[in-house]
N, C-alpha and C. Protein backbone atom coordinates (compact mmCIF):
# COMPACT_ATOMS: atom_id res chain seq x y z
N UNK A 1 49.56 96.34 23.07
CA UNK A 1 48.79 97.26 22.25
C UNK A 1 48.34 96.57 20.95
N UNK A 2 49.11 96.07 20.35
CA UNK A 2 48.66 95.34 19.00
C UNK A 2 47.97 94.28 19.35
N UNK A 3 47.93 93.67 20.51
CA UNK A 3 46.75 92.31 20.77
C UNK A 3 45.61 92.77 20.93
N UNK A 4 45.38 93.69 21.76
CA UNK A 4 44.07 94.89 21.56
C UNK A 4 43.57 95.02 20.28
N UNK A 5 44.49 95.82 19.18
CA UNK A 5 43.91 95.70 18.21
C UNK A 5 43.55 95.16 17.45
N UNK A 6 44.06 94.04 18.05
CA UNK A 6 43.66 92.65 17.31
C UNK A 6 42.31 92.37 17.61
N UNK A 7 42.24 92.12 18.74
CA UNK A 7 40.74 91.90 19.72
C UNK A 7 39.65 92.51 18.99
N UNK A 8 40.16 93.92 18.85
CA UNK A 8 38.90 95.07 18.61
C UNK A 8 38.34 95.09 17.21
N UNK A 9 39.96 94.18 16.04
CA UNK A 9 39.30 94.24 14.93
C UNK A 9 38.11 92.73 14.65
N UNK A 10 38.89 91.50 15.52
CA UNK A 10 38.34 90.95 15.63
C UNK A 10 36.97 90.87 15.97
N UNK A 11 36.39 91.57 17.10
CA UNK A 11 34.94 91.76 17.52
C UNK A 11 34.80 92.49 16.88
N UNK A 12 34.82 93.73 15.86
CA UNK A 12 34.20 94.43 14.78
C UNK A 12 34.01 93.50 13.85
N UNK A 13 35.08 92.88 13.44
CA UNK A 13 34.42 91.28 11.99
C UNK A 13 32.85 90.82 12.72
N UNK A 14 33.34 90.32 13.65
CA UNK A 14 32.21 89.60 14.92
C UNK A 14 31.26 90.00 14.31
N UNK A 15 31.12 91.51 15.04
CA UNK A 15 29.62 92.03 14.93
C UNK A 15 29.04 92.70 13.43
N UNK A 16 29.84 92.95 12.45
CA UNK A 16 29.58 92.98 11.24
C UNK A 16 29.08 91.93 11.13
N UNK A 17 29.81 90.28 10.81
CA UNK A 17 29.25 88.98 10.61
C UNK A 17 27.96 88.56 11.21
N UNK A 18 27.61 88.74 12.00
CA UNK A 18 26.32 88.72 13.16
C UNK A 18 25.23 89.65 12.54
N UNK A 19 25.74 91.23 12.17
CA UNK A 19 24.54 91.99 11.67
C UNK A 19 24.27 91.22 10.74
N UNK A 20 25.18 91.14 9.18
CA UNK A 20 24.51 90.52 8.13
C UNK A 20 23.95 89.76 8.15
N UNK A 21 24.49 88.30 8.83
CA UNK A 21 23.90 87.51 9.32
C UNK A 21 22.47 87.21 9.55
N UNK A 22 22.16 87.96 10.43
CA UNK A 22 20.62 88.32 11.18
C UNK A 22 20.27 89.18 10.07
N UNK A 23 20.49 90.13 9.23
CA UNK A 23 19.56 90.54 8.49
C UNK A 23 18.89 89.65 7.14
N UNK A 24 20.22 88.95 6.84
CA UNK A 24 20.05 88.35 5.61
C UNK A 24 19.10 86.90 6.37
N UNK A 25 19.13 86.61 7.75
CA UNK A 25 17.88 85.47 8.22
C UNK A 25 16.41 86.33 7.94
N UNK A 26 16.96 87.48 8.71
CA UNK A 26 15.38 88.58 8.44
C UNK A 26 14.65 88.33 6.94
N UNK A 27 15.31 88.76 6.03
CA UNK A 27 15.15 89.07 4.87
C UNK A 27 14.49 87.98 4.21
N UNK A 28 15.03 86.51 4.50
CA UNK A 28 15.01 85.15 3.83
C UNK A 28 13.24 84.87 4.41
N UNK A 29 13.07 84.75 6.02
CA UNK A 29 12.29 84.89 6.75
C UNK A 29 10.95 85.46 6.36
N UNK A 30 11.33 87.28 5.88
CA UNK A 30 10.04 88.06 5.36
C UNK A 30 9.77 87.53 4.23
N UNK A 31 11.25 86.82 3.24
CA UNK A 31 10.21 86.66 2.00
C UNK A 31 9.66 85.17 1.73
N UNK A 32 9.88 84.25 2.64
CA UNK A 32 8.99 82.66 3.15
C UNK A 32 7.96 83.10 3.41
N UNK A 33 7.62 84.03 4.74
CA UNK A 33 6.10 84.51 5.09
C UNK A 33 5.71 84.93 3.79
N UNK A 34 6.07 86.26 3.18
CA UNK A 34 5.00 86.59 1.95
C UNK A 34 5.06 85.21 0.97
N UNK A 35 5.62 84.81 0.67
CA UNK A 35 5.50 83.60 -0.49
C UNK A 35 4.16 82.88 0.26
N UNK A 36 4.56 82.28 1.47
CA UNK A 36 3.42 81.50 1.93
C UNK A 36 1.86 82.21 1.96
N UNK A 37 2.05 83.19 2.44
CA UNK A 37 0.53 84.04 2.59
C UNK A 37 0.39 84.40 0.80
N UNK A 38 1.30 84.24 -0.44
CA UNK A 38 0.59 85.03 -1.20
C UNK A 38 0.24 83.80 -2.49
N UNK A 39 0.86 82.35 -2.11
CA UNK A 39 0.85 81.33 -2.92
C UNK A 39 -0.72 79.97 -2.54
N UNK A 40 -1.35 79.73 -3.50
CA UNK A 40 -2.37 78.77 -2.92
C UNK A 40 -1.95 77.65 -2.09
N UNK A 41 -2.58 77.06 -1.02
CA UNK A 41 -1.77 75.62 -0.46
C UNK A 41 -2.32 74.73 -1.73
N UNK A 42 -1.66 73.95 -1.06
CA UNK A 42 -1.87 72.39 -1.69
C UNK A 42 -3.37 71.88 -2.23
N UNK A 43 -4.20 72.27 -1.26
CA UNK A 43 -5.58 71.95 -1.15
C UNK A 43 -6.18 72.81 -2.37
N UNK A 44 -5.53 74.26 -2.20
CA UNK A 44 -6.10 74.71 -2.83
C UNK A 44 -6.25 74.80 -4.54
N UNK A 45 -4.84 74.43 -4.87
CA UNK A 45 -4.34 74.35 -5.62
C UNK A 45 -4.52 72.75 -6.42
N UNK A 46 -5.01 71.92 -5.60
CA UNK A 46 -5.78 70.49 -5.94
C UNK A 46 -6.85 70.93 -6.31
N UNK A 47 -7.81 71.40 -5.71
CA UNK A 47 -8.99 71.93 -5.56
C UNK A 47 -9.37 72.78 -7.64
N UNK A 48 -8.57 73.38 -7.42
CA UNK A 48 -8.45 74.40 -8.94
C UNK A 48 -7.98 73.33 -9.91
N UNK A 49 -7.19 72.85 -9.93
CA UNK A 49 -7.08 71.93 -10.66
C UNK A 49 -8.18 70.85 -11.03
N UNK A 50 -8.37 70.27 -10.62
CA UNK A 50 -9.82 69.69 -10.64
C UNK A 50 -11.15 70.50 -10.86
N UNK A 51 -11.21 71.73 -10.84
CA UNK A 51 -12.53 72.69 -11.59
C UNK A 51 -11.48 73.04 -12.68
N UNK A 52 -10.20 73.03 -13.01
CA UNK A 52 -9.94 73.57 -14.40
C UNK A 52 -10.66 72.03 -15.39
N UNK A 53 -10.17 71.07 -14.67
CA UNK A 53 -10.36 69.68 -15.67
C UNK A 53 -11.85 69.80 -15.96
N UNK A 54 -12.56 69.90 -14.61
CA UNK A 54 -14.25 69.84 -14.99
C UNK A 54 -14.74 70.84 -15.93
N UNK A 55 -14.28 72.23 -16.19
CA UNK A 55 -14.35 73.15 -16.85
C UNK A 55 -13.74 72.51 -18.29
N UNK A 56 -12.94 71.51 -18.63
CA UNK A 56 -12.22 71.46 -19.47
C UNK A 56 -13.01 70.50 -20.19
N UNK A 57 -13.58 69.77 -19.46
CA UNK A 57 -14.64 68.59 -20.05
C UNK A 57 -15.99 69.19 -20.83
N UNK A 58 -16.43 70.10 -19.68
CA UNK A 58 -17.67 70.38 -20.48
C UNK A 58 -17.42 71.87 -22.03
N UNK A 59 -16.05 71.97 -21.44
CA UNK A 59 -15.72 73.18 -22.65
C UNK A 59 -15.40 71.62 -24.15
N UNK A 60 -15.20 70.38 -23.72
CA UNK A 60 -14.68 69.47 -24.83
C UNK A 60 -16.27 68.83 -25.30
N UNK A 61 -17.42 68.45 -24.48
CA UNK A 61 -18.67 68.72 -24.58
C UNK A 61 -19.57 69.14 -25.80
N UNK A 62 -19.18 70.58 -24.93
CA UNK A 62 -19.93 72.06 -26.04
C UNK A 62 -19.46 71.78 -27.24
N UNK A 63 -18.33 71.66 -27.50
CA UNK A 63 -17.19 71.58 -28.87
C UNK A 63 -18.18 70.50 -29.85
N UNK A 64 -18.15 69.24 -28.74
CA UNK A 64 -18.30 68.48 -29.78
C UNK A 64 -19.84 68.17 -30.19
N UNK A 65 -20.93 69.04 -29.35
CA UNK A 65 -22.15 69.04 -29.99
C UNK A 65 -22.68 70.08 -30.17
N UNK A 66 -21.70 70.92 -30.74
CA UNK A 66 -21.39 72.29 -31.83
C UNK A 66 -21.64 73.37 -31.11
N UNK A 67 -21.43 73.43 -29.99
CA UNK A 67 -22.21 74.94 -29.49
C UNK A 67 -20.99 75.83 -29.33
N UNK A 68 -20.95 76.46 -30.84
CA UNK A 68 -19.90 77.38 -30.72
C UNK A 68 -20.34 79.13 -30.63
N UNK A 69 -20.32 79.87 -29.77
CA UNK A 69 -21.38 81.12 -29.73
C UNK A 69 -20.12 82.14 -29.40
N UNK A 70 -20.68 83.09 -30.03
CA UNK A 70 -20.43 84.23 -30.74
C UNK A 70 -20.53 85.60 -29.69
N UNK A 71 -19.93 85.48 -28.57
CA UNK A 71 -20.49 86.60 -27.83
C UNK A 71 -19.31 87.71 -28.16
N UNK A 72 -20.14 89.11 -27.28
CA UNK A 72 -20.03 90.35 -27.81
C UNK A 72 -20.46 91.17 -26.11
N UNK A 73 -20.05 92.98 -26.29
CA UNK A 73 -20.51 93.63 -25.44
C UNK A 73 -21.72 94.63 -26.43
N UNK A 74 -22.61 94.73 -26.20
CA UNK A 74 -23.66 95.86 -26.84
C UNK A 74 -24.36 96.95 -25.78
N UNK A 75 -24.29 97.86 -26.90
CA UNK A 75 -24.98 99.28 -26.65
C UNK A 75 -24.37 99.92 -25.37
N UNK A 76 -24.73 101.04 -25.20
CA UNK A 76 -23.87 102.04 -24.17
C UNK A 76 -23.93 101.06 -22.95
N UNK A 77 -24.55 100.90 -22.37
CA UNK A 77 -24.12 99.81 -21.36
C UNK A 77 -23.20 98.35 -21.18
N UNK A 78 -22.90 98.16 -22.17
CA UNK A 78 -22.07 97.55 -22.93
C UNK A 78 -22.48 96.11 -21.72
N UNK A 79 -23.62 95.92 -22.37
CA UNK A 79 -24.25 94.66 -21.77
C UNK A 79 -23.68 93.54 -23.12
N UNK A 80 -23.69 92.14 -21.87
CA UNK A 80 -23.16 90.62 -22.92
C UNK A 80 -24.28 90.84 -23.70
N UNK A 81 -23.98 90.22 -25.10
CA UNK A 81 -25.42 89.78 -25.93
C UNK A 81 -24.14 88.46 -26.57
N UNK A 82 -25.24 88.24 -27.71
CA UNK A 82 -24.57 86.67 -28.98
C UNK A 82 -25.17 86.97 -30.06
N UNK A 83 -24.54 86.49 -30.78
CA UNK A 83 -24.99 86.89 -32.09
C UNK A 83 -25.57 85.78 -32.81
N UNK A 84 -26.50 85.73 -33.52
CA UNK A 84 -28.16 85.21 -34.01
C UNK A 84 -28.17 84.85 -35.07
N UNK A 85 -28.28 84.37 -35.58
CA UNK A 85 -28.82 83.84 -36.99
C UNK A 85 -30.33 84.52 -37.27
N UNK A 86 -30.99 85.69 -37.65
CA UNK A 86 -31.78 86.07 -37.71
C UNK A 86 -33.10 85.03 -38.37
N UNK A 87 -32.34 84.60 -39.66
CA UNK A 87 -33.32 83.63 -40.51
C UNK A 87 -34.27 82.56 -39.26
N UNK A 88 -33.50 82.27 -38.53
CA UNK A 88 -34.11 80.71 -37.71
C UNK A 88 -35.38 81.29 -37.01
N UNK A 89 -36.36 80.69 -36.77
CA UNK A 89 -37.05 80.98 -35.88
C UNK A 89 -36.71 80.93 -34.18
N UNK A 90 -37.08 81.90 -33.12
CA UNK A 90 -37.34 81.65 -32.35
C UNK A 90 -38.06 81.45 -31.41
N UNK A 91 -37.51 80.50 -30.03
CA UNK A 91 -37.97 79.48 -29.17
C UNK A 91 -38.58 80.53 -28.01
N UNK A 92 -39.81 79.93 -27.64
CA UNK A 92 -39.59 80.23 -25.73
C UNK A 92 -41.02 81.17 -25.66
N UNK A 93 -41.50 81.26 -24.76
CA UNK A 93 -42.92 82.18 -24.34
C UNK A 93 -42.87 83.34 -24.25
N UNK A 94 -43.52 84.10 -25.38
CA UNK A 94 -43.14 85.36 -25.68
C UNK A 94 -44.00 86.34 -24.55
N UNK A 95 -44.87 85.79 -23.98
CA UNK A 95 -46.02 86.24 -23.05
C UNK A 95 -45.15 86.88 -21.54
N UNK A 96 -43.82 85.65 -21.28
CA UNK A 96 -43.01 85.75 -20.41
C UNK A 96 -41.72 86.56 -20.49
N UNK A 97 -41.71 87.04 -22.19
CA UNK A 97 -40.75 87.53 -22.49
C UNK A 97 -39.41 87.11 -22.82
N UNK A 98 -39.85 85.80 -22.50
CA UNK A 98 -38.58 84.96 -22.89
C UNK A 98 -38.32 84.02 -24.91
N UNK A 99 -37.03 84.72 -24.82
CA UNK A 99 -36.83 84.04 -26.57
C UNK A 99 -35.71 83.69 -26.61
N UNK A 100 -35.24 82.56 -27.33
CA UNK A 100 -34.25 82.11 -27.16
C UNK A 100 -34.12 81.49 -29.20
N UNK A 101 -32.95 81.64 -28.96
CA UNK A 101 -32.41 81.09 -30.76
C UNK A 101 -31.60 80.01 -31.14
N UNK A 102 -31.52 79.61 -32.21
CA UNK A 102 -30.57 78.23 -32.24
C UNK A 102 -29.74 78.83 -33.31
């Protein structure tokens, strides 16, 4: 009788050890898949890196042949505009509708 219960507590450890087991593989498993599906690869992540640098060049560029601009949202549509130096004259074919400022 007591080797029985030995047995029985034994295969209850068993299959406790086995559930956790398998859940805690489950668990490890679901969260490798989401990491992988929710992280850039390699490529991609090369890829961005290299448009941050190119982005970084022409933002060092602008800097250094002064084009520092002043943008803003205006009027109820809260469309981009920049803000002007009114005094300067401006550039561009007014026929076409186009004006542009320095």
């Amino acid at each position: 009788m007591q080797l029985a219960s030995q047995q029985l507590r034994r295969q209850s450890t068993l299959r406790v050890a086995g559930v956790t087991a398998g859940c805690s593989f489950g668990i490890v498993a679901a969260v490798i898949a989401a990491v992988s599906l929710y992280l850039p690869s390699k490529s991609e992540m090369e890829s961005l890196r290299m448009e941050r640098e190119q982005l970084q060049a022409s933002i060092e560029n602008l800097s250094k042949r002064g084009a520092t601009i002043s943008l803003s949202t205006c009027g109820p549509q809260k469309r981009l505009c920049v803000l002007v130096e009114e005094a300067e004259a401006p550039f561009g074919d007014r026929k076409l509708g186009e004006t542009y400022r320095i």
